[in-house]
Protein backbone atom coordinates (compact mmCIF):
# COMPACT_ATOMS: atom_id res chain seq x y z
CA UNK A 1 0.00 0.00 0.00
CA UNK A 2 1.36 3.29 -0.66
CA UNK A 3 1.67 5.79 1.61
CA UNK A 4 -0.04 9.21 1.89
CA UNK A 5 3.22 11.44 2.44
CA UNK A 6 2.25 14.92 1.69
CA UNK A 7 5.55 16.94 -0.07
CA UNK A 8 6.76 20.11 0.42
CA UNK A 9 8.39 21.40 -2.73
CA UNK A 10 9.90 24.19 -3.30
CA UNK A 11 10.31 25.33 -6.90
CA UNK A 12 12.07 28.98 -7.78
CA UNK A 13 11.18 28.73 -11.60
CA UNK A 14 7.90 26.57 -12.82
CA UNK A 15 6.41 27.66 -16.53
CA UNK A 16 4.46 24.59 -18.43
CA UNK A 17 5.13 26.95 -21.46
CA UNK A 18 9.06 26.53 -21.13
CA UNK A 19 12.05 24.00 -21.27
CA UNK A 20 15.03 23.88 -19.24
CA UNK A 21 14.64 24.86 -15.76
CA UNK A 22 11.19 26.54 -15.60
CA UNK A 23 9.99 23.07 -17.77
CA UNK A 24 11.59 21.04 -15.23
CA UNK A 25 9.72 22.60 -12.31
CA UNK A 26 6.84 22.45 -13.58
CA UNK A 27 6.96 18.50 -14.80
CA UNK A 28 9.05 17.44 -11.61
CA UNK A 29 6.60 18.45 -9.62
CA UNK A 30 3.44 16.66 -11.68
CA UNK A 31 5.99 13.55 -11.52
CA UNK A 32 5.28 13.76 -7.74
CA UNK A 33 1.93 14.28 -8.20
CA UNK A 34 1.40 11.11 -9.91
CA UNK A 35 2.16 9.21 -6.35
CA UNK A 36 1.21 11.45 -3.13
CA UNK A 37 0.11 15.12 -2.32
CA UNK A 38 2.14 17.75 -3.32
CA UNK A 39 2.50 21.64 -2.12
CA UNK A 40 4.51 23.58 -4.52
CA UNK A 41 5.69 27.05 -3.07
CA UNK A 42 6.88 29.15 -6.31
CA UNK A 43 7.21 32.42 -7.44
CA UNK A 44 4.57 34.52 -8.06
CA UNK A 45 5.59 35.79 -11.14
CA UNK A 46 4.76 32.01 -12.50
CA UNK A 47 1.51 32.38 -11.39
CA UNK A 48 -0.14 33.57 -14.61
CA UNK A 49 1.05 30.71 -17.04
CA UNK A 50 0.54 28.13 -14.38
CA UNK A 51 -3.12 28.97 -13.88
CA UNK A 52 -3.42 29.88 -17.37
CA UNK A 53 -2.04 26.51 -18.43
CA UNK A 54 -3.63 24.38 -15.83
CA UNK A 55 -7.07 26.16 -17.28
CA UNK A 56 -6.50 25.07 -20.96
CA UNK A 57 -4.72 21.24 -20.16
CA UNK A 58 -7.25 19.56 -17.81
CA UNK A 59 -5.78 17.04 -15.80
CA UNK A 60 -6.45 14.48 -13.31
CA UNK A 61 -3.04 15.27 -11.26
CA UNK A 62 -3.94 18.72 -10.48
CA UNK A 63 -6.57 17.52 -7.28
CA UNK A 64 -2.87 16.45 -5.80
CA UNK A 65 -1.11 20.08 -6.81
CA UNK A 66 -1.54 22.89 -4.42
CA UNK A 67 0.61 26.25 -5.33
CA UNK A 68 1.61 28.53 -3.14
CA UNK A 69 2.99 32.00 -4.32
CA UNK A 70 5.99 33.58 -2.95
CA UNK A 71 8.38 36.51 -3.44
CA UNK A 72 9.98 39.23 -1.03
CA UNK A 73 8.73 42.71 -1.06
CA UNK A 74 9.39 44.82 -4.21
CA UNK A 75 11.76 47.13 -1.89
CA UNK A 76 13.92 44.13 -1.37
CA UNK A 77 13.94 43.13 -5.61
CA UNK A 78 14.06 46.07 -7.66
CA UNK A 79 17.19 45.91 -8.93
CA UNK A 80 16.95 42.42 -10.31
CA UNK A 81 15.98 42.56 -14.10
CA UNK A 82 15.30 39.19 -16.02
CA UNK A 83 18.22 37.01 -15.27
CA UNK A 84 20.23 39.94 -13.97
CA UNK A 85 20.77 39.07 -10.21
CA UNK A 86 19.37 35.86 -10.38
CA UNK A 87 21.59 34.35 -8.67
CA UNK A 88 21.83 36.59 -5.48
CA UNK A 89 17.91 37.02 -5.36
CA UNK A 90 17.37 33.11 -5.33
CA UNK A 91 19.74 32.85 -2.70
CA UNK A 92 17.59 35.68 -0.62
CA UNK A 93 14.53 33.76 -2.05
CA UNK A 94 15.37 30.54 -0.27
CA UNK A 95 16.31 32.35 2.75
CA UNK A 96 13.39 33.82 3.60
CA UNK A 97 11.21 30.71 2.74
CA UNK A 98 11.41 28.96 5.69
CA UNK A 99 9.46 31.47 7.44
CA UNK A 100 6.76 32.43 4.49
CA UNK A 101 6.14 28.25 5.33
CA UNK A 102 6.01 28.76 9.02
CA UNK A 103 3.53 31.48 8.27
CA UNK A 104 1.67 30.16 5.86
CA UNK A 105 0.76 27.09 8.35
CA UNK A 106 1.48 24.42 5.78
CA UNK A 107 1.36 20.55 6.47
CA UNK A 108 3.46 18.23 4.80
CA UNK A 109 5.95 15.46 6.05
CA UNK A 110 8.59 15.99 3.69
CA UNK A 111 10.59 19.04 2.56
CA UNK A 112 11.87 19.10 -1.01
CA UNK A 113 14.42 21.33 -2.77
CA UNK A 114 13.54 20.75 -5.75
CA UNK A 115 14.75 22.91 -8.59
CA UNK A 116 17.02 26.01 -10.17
CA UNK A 117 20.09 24.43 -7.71
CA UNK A 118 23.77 23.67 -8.19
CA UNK A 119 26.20 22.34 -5.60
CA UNK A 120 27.38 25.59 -3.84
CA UNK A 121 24.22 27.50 -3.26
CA UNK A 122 22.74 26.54 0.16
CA UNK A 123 18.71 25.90 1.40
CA UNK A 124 16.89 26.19 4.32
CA UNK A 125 14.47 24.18 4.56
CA UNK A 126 16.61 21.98 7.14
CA UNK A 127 15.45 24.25 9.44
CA UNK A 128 11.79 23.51 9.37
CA UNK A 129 12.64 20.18 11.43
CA UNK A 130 11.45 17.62 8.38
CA UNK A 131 13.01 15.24 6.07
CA UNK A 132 15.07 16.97 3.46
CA UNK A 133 15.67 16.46 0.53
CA UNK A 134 17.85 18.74 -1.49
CA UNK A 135 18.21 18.59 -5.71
CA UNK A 136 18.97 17.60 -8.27
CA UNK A 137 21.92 19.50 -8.27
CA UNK A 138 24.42 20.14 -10.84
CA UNK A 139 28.25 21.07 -10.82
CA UNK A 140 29.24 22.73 -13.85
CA UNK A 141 32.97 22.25 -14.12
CA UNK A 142 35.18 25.14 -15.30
CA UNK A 143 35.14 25.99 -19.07
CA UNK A 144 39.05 25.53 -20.14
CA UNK A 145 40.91 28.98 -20.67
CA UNK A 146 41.52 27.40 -24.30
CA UNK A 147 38.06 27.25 -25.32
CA UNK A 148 37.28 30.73 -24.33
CA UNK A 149 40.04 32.20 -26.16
CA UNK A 150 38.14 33.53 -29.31
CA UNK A 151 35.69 35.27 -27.37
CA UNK A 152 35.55 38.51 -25.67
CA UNK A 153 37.29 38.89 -22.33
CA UNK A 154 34.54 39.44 -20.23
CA UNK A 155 33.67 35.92 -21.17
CA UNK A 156 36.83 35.08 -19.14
CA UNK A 157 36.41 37.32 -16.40
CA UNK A 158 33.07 36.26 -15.59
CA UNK A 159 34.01 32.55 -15.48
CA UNK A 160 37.31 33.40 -13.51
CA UNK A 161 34.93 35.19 -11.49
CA UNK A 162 32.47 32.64 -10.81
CA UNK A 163 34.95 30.20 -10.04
CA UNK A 164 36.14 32.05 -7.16
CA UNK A 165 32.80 32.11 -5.84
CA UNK A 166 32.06 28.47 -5.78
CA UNK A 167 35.04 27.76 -4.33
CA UNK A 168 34.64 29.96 -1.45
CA UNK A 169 31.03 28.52 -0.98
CA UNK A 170 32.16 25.37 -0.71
CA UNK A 171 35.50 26.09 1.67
CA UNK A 172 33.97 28.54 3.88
CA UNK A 173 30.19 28.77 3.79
CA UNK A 174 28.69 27.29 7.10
CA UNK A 175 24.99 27.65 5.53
CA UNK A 176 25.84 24.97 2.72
CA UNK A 177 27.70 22.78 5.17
CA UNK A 178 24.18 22.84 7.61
CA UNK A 179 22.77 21.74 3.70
CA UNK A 180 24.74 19.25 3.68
CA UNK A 181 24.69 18.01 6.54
CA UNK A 182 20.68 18.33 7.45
CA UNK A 183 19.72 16.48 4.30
CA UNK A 184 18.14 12.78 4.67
CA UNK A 185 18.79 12.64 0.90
CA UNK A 186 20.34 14.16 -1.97
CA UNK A 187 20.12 14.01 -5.58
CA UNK A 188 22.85 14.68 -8.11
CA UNK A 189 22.24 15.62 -11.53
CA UNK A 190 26.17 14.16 -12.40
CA UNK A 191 28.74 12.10 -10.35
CA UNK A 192 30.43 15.23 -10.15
CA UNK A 193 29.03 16.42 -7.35
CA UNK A 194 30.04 14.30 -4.91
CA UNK A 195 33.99 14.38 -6.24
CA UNK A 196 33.32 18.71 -5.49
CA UNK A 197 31.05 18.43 -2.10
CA UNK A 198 31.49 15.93 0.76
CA UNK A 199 28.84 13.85 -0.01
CA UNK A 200 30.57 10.65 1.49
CA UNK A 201 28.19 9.98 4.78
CA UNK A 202 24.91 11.19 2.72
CA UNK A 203 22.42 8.97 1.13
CA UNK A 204 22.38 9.84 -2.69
CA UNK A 205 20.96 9.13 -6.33
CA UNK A 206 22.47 10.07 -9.59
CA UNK A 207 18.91 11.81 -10.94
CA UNK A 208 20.11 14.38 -14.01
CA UNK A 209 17.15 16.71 -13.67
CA UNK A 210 16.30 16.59 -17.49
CA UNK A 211 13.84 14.31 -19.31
CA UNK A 212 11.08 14.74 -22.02
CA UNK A 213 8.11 13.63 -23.54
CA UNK A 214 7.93 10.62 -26.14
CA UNK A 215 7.60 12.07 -29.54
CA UNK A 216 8.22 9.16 -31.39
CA UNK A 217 6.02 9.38 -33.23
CA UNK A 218 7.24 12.50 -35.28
CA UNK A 219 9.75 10.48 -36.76
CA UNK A 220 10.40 10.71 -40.45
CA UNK A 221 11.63 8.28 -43.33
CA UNK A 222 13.26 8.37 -46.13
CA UNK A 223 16.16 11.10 -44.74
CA UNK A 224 16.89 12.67 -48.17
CA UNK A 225 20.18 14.51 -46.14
CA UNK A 226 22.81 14.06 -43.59
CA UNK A 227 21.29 17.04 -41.56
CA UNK A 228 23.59 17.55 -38.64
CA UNK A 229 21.30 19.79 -35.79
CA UNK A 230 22.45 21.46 -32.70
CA UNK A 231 20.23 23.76 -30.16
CA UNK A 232 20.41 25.88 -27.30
CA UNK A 233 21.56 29.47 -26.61
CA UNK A 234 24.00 31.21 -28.73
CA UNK A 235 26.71 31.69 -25.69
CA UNK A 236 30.07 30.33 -24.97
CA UNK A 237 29.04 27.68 -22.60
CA UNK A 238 26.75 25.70 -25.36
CA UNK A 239 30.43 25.46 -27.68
CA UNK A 240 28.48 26.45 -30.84
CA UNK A 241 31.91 28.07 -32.09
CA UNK A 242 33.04 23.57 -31.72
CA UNK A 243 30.01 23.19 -33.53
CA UNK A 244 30.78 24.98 -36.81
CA UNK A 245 34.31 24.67 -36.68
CA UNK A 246 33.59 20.66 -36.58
CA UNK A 247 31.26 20.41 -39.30
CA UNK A 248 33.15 22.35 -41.67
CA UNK A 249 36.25 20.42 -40.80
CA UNK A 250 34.30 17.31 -41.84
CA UNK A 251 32.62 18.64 -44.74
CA UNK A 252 35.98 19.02 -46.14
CA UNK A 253 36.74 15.56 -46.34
CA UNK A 254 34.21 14.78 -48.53
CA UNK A 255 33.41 15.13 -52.13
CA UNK A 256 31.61 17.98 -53.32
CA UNK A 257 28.65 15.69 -53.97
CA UNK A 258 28.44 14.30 -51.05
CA UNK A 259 28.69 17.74 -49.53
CA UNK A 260 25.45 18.94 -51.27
CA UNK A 261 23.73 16.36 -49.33
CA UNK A 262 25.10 17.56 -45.85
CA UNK A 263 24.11 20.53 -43.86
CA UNK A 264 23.84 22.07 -40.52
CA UNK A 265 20.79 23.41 -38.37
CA UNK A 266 21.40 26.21 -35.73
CA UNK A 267 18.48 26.63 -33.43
CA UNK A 268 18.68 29.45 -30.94
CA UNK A 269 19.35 32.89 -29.81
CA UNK A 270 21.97 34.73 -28.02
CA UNK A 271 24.60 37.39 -27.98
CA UNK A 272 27.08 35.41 -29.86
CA UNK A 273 25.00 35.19 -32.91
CA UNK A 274 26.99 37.23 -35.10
CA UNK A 275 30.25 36.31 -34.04
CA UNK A 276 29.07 32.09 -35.16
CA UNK A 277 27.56 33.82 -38.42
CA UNK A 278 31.05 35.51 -39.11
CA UNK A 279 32.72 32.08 -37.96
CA UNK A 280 30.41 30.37 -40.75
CA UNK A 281 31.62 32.62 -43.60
CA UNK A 282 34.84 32.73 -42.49
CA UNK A 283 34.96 28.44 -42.79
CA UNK A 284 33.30 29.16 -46.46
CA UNK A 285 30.42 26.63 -45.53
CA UNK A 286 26.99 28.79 -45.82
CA UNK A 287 25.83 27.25 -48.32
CA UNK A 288 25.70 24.31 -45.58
CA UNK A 289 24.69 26.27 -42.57
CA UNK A 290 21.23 27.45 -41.68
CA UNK A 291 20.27 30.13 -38.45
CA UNK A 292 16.82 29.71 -37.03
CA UNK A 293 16.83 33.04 -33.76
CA UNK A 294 13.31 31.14 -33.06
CA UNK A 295 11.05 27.87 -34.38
CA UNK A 296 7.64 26.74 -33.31
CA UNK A 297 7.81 23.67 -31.45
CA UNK A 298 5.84 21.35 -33.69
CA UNK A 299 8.94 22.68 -35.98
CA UNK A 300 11.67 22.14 -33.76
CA UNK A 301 10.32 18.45 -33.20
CA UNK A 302 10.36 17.93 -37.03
CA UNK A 303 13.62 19.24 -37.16
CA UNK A 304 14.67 16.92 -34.34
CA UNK A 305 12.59 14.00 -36.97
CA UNK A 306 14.94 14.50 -39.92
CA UNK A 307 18.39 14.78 -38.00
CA UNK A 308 20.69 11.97 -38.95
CA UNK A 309 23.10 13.30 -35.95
CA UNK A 310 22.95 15.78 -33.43
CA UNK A 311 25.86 17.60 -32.50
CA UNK A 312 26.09 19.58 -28.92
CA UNK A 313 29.83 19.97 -27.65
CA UNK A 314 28.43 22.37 -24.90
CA UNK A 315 30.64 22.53 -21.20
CA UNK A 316 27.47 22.33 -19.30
CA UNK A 317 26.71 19.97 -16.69
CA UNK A 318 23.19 19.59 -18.40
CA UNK A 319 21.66 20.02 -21.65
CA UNK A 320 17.23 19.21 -21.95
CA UNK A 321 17.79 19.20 -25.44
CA UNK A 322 20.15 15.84 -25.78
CA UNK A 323 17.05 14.05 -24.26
CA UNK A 324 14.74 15.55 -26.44
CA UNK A 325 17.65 13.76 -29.30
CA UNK A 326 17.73 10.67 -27.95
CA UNK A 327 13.54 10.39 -27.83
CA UNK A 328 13.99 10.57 -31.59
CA UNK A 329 16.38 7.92 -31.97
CA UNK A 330 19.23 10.85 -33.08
CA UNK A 331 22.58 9.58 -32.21
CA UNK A 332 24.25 12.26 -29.73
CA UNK A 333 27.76 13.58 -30.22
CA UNK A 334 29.17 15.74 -27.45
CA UNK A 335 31.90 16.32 -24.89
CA UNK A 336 33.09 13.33 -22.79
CA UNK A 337 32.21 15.40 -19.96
CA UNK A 338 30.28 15.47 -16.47
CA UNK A 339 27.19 16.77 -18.20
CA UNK A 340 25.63 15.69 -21.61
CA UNK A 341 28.96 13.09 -21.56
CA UNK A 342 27.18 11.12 -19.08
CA UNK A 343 23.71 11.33 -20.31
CA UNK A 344 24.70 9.19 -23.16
CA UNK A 345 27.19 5.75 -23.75
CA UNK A 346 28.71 4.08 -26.79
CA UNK A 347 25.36 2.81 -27.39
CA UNK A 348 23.92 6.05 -28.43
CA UNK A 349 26.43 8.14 -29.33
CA UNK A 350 29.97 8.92 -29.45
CA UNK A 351 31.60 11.62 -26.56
CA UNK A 352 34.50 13.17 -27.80
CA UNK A 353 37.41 14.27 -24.98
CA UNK A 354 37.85 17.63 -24.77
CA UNK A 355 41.86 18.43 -24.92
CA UNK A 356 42.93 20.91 -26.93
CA UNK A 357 41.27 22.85 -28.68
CA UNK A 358 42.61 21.32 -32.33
CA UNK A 359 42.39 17.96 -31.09
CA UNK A 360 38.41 18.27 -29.62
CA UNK A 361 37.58 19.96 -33.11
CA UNK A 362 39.35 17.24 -34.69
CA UNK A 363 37.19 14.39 -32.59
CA UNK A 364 33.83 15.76 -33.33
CA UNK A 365 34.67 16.44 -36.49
CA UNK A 366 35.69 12.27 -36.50
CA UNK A 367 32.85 11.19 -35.23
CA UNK A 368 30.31 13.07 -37.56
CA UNK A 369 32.45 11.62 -40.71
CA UNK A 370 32.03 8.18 -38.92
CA UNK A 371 28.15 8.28 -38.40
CA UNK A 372 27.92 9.81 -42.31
CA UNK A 373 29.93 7.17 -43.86
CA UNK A 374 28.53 3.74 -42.15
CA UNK A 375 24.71 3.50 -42.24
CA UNK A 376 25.10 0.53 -40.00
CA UNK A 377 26.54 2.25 -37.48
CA UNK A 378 24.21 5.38 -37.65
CA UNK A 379 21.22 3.24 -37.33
CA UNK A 380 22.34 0.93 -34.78
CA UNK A 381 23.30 4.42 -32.20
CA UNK A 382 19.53 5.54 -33.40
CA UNK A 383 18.23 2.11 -32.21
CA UNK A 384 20.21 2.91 -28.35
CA UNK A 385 19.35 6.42 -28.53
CA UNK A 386 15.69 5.32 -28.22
CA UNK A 387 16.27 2.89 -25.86
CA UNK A 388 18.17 5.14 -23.78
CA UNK A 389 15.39 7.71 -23.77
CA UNK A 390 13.05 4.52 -22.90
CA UNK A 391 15.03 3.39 -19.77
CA UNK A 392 16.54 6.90 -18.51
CA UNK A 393 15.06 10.30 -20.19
CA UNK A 394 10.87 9.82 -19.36
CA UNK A 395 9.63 12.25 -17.31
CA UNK A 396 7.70 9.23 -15.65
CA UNK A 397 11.08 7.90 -14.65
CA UNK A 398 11.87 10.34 -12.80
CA UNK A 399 8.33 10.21 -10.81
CA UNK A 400 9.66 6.49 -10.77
CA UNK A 401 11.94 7.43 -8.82
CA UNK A 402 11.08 10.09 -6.91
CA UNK A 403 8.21 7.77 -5.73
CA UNK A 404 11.10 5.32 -4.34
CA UNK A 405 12.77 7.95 -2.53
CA UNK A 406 9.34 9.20 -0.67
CA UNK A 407 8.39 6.04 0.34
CA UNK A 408 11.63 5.03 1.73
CA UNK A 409 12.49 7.95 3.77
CA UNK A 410 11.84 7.92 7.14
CA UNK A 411 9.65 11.02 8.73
């Protein structure tokens, strides 16, 4: 019999309408509602497209979803502007919840950290004296000095910057050690956490906080190209600059007509836009390359249909959009890293070490010439791509297993 564990989660960014984090809010915490009660405490600038979507998708779950709505006075959050101060107003966000829970009277028997967390920024919902559990979190290793090179310096500041913060949350900050060390259970998006945080005396899962729907059935047949696609932001972190300079290095080793049959598909926006458009011309492949700032979804999910290979080299310790891939039986090529490096194995796709800079451009470059010229190969990572999706990237295996961790945590 299952129990009747009511959860506590708290959730800084929830939109139905959105991926990444906002998207994973929102569908961790239906996951949970599949299973047991849930109260969601969010912010209230979510409020409008969670009603508003909640109002136009009927669903069963929603008798088990309760929202609260949460933020600190305006006096205390002028200053932050879109993702401007993000950072510093979800750490004031958290700290304050504690006591907008106290006040609000709620019930529950389990506290849950649930989203928009990485492994240096501290909760506090330890101190409302229930189970905790805190994450998924993420570490996002450094980006290389190398790979940053070509772009401006502030690039580099900013990630020299952010370094130094980390590090002196994790050496000196006695609210993340009381996170650590109040939490009946953490999840990791990576197994780099635990090599960066003492996570040694814990109980933890390896849980990487993205997932998707099945869209299976979007897939298309006969592929008349070799479309190669990549999405995400236009910024350093996603490696779009490894992206071009890859496919152009393996478009030159084939012949011309072969060539005509290959091309590349961009999707995404970002401040770096021009400098990958320059980086296009400059290769001499546009006739190969295509830009799209912006694509409806049912678009985006044919584009996903027609890919014979999708190529995302980002230095992230996540990436939604290599399990959106793998649902469509694309074969994944990426960094062999602690983010989209794990999400996938040889039998999906081919991670490529990142060294230097030459020899990582060389690598992907490889591996898209070796999923071109062996059909064999190609469909036999599409085949594992699928399964992979199947057995790790559902959003119902996550409820799966967040299900699992409720009912085997003591309260």
């Amino acid at each position: 019999m299952r129990d009747s564990k009511i959860i506590l989660a708290t959730a800084y960014a929830v939109n139905p309408y959105k991926g990444s984090e906002d998207g994973m809010g929102w569908n961790l915490i239906c996951q949970i509602a599949r299973f047991r009660p849930v109260i969601a405490v969010t912010r209230q600038n979510n409020r409008r497209h969670i009603e508003q979507f909640m109002q136009e998708h009927p669903n069963p779950l929603y008798a088990n979803m309760v929202f609260e709505y949460f933020d600190l006075p305006y006096w205390m959050r002028f200053w932050k502007k879109g993702g401007r101060g993000a950072m510093l107003y979800f750490w004031m966000w958290q700290r304050a919840l504690p006591g907008f829970i106290r006040q609000r009277k709620l019930v529950f028997d389990i506290a849950h950290n649930l989203n928009f967390h990485n492994d240096w920024t501290p909760s506090y919902l330890w101190k409302l004296k229930k189970p905790f559990v805190w994450g998924p979190i993420g570490h996002h290793p450094q980006i290389p000095a190398a790979f940053l090179k070509p772009y401006k310096k502030r690039y580099r500041f900013y990630e020299t910057l952010t370094w130094h913060v980390k590090n002196a949350f994790w050496k000196f900050s006695p609210a993340l050690r009381n996170t650590i060390s109040h939490a009946a259970h953490v999840l990791c998006m990576n197994r780099a956490v635990a090599n960066v945080i003492d996570l040694s005396k814990k109980q933890v899962s390896i849980m990487p906080s993205v997932a998707t729907e099945d869209h299976n059935n979007h897939r298309s047949q006969p592929r008349q190209k070799f479309t190669v696609l990549s999405a995400g932001r236009l910024v350093p972190l996603k490696g779009f600059d490894l992206t071009i300079l890859s496919f152009a290095r393996f478009l030159a080793t084939l012949h011309p007509v072969e060539q005509e049959r290959c091309e590349l598909i961009i999707v995404g926006s970002g401040p770096e836009e021009s400098y990958y458009r320059h980086l296009v011309q400059q290769q001499g492949v546009e006739a190969h390359v295509r830009f799209f700032a912006w694509m409806e979804r049912s678009l985006l999910l044919q584009q996903y249909a027609d890919a014979a290979a999708f190529l995302f080299p980002s230095h992230e310790g996540a990436g939604m959009v290599v399990a959106e891939a793998l649902s469509f039986g694309v074969p994944v090529v990426c960094l062999d890293n602690s983010g989209p490096g794990e999400f996938i194995d040889a039998s999906c796709g081919i991670a490529v070490p990142a060294t230097s800079v030459n020899e990582t451009i060389n690598g992907l470059a490889a591996a898209l010439g070796g999923l071109h010229g062996d059909e064999r190969k190609r469909r036999a990572l599409s085949h594992g791509a699928r399964a992979r999706f199947e057995s790790h990237f559902q959003w119902n295996r996550r409820g799966d297993q967040l299900d699992h961790l409720y009912q085997n945590l003591s309260v």
